[in-house]
C-alpha atoms as a PDB file:
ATOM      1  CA  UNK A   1     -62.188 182.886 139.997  1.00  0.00           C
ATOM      2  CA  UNK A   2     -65.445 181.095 139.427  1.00  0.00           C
ATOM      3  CA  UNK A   3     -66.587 181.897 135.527  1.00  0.00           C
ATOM      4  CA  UNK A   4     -70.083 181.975 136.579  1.00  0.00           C
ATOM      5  CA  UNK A   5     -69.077 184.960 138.922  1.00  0.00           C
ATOM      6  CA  UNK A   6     -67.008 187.314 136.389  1.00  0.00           C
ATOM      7  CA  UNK A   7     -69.559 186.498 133.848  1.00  0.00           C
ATOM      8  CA  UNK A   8     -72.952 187.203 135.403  1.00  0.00           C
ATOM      9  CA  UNK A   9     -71.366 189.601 138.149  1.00  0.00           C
ATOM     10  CA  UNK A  10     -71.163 192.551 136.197  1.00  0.00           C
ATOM     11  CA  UNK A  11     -73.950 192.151 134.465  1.00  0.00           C
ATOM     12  CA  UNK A  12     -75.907 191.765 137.695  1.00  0.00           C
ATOM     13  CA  UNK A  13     -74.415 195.071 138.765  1.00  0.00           C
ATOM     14  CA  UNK A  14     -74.996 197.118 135.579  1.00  0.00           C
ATOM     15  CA  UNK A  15     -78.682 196.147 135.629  1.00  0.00           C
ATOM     16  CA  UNK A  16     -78.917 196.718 139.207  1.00  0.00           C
ATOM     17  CA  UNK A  17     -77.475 200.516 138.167  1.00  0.00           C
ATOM     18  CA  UNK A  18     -79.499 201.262 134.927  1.00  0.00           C
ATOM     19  CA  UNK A  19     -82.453 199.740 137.122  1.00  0.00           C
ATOM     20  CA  UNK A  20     -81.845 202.320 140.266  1.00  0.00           C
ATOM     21  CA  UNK A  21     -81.174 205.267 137.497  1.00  0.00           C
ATOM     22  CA  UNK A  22     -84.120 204.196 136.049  1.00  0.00           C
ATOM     23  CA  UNK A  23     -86.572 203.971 138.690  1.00  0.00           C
ATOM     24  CA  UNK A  24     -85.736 207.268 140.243  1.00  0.00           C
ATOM     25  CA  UNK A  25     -86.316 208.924 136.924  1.00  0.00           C
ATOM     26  CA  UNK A  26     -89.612 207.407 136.375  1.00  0.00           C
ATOM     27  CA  UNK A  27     -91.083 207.988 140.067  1.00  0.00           C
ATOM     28  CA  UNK A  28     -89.688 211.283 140.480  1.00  0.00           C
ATOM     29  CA  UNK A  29     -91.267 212.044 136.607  1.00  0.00           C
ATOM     30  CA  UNK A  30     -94.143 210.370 136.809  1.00  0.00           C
ATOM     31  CA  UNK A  31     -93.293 208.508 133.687  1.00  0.00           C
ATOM     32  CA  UNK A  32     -92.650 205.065 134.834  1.00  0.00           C
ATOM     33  CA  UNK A  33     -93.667 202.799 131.891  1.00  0.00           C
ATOM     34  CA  UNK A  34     -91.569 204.812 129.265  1.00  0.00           C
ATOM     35  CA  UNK A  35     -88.813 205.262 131.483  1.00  0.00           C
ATOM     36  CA  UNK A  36     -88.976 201.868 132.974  1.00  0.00           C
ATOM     37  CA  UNK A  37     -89.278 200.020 129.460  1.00  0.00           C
ATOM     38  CA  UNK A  38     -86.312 202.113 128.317  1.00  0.00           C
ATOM     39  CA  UNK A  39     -84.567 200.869 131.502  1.00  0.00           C
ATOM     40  CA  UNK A  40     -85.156 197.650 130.646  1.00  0.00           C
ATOM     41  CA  UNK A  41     -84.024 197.663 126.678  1.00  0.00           C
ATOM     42  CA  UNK A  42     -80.358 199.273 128.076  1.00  0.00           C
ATOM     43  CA  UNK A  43     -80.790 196.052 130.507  1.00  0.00           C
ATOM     44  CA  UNK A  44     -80.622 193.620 127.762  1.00  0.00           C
ATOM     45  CA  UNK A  45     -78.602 195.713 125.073  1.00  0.00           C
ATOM     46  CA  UNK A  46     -76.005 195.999 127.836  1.00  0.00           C
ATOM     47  CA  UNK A  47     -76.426 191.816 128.090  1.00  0.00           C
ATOM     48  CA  UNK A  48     -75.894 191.977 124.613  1.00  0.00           C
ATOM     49  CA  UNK A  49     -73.035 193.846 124.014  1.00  0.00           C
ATOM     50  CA  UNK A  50     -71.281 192.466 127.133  1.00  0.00           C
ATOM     51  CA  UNK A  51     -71.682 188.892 125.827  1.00  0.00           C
ATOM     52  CA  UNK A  52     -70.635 189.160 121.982  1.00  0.00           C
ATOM     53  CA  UNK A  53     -68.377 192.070 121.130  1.00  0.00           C
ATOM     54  CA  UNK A  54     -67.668 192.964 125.018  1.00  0.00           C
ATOM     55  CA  UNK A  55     -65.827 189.656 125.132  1.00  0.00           C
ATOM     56  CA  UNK A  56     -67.087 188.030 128.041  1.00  0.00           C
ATOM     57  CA  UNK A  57     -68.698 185.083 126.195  1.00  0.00           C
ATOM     58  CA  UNK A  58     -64.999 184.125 124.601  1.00  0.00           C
ATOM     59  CA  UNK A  59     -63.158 184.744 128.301  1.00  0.00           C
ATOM     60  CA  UNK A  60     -65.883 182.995 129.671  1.00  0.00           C
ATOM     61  CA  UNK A  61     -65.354 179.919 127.491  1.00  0.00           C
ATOM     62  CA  UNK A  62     -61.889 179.785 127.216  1.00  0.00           C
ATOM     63  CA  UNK A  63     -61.748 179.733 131.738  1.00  0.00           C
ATOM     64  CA  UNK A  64     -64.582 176.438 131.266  1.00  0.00           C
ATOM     65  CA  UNK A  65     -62.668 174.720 128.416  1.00  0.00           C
ATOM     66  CA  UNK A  66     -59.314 175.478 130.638  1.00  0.00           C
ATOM     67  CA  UNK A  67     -60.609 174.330 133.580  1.00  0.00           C
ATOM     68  CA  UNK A  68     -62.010 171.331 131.919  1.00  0.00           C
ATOM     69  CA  UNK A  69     -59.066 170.046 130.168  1.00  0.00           C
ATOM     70  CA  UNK A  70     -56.826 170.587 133.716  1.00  0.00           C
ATOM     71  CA  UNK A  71     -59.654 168.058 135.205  1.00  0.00           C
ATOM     72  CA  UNK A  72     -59.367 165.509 132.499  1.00  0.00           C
ATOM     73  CA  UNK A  73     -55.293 165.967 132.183  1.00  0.00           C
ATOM     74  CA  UNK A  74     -55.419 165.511 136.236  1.00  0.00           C
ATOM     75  CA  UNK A  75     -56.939 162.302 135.823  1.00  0.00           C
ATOM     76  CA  UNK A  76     -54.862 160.891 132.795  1.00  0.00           C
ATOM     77  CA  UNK A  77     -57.753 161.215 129.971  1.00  0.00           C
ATOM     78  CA  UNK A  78     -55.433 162.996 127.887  1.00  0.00           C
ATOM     79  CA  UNK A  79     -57.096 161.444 124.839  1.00  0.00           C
ATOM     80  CA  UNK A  80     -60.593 163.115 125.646  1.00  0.00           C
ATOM     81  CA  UNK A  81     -61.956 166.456 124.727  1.00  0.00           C
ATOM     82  CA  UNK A  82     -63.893 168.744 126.393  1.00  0.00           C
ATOM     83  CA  UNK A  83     -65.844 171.633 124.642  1.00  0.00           C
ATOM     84  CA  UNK A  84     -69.196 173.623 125.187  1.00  0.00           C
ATOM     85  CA  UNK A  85     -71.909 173.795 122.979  1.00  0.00           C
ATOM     86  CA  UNK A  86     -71.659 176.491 120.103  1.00  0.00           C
ATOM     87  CA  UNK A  87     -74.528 177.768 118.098  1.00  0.00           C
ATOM     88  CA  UNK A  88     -75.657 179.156 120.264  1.00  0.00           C
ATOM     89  CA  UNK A  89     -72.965 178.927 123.059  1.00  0.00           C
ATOM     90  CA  UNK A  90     -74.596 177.300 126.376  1.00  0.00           C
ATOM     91  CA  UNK A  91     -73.156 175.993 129.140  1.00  0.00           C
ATOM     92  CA  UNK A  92     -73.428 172.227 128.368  1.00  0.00           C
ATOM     93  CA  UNK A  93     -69.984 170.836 127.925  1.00  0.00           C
ATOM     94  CA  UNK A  94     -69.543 168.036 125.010  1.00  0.00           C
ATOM     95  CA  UNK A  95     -67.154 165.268 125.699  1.00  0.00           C
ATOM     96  CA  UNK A  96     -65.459 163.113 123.135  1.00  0.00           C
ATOM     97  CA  UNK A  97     -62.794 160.462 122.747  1.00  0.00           C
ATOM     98  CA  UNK A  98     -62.224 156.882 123.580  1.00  0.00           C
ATOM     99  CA  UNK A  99     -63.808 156.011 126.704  1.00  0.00           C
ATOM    100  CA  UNK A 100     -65.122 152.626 128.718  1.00  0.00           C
ATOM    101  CA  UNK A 101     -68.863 153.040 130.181  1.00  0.00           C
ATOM    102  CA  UNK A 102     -67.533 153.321 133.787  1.00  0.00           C
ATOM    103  CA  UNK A 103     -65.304 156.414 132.459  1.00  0.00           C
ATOM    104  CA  UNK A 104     -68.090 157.969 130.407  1.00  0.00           C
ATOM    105  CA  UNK A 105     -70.492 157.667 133.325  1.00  0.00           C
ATOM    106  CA  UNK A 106     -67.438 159.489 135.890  1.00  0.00           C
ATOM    107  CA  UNK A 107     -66.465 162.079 133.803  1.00  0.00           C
ATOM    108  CA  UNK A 108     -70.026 163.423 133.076  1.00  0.00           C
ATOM    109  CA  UNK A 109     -70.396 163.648 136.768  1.00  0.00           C
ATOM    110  CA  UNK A 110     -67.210 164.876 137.330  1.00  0.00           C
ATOM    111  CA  UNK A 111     -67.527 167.526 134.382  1.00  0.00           C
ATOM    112  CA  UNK A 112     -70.469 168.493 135.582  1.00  0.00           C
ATOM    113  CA  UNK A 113     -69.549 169.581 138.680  1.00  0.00           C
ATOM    114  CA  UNK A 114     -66.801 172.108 137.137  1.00  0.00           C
ATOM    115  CA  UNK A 115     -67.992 175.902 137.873  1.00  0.00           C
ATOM    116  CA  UNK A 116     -69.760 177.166 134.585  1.00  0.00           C
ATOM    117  CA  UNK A 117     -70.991 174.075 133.448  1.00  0.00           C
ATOM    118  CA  UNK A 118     -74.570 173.132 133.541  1.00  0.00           C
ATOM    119  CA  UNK A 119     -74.230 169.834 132.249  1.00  0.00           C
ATOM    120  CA  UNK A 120     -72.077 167.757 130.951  1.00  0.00           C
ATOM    121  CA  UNK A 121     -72.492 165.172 127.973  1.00  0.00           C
ATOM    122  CA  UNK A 122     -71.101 162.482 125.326  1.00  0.00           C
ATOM    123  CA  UNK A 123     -73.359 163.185 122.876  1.00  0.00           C
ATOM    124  CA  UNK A 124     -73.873 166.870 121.099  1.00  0.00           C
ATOM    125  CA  UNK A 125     -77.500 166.312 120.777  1.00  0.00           C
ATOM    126  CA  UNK A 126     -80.206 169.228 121.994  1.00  0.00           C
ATOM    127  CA  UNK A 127     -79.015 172.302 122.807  1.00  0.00           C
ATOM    128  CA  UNK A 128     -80.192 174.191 126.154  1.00  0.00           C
ATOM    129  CA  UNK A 129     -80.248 177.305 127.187  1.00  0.00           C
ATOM    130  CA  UNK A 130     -77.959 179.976 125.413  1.00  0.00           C
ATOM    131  CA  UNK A 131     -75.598 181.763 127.208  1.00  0.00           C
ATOM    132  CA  UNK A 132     -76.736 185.028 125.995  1.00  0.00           C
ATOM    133  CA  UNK A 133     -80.253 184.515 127.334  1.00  0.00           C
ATOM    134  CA  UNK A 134     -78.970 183.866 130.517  1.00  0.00           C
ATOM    135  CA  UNK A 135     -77.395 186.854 130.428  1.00  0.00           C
ATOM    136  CA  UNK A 136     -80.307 189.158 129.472  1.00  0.00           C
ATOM    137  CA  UNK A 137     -82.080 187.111 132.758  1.00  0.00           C
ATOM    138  CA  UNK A 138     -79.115 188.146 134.883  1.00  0.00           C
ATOM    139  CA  UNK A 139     -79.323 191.934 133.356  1.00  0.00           C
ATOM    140  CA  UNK A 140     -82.818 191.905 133.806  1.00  0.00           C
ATOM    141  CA  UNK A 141     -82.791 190.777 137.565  1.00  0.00           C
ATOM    142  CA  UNK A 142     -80.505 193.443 138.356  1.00  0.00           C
ATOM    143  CA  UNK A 143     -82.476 195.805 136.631  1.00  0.00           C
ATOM    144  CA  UNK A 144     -85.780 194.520 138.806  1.00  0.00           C
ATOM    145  CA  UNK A 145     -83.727 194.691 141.677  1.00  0.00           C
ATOM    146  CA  UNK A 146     -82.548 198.152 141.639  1.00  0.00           C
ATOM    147  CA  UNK A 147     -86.012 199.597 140.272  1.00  0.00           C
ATOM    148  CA  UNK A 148     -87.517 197.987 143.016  1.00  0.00           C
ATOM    149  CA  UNK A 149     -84.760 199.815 145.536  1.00  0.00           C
ATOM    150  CA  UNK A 150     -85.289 203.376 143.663  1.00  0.00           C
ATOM    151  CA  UNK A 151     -89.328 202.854 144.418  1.00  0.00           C
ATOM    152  CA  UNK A 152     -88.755 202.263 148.292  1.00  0.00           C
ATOM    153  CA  UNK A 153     -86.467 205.208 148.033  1.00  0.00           C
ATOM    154  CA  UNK A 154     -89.111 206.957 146.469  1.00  0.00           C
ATOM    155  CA  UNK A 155     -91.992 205.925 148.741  1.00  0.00           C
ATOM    156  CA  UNK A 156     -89.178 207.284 151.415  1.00  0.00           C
ATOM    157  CA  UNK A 157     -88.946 210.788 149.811  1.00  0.00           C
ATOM    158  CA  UNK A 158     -92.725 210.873 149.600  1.00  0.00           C
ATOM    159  CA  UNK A 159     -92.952 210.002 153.296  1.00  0.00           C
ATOM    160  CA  UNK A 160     -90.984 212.684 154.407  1.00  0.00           C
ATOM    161  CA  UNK A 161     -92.962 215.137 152.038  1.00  0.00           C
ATOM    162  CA  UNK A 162     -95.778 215.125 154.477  1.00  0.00           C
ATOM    163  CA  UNK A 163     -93.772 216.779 157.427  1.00  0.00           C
ATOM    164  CA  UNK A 164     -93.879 220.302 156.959  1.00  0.00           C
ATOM    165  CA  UNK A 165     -92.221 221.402 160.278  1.00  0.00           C
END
């Protein structure tokens, strides 16, 4: 399975969730920036407790560093090593070992192209950005997405208010 996809995924879905929760609370109450901020902190304290002591940050780099090491054994570079980024964990993936140009140049390509990698690189230089703050963007959109669905459900309800038959 893609590590993009079981790491984002259900963080997607929770967001989309607290977001739908959310929304109908604060439309049907009236309340919508308290209960929408709140909302939106279980969002991101979800994100946060999903990456660190959820796990999903360690799963998610042990199915890149897995993946990458398969490529490079595949073609024969069993003297390079692939790792991401730590401090903070991104998804920039740091090769090392004894290399000509013409490899160097390949592999970056190739290693680049893995699923979960953003980029790949020989030097450790710069960071990017961290894993977790992708994952409070992916627990955010879900939250957007299913506040947004709770207010047309809303507008919906109100609709049908009107007919008193």
């Amino acid at each position: 399975m893609n590590p993009l996809w079981s790491y984002f995924w259900p963080l997607f879905a929770a967001g989309l969730a607290i977001g739908a929760i959310g929304g109908l609370v604060a439309f049907r109450r009236g309340k919508t920036t308290t209960a929408l901020a709140v909302g939106a902190a279980l969002s991101i304290a979800g994100a946060a407790l999903w990456h660190g002591p959820g796990g999903a940050a360690d799963r998610f780099t042990v199915q890149v560093e897995r993946s990458a090491r398969a490529t490079l054994d595949y073609y024969e570079m069993t003297r390079v090593t692939a790792r991401l980024h730590r401090a903070p964990l991104t998804r920039r993936l740091i090769l090392s070992g004894p290399a000509d140009d013409f490899q160097r140049s390949e592999l970056v390509r190739i290693m680049g192209a893995l699923p979960g990698v953003g980029r790949a690189r020989w030097s450790s230089g710069g960071g990017g950005v961290p894993l977790i703050v992708e994952a409070m963007i992916a627990a955010v959109a879900g939250f957007l997405t299913g506040a947004v669905l709770a207010y047309l459900v809303d507008l919906r309800r109100r609709y049908n208010a009107q007919w008193k038959w």
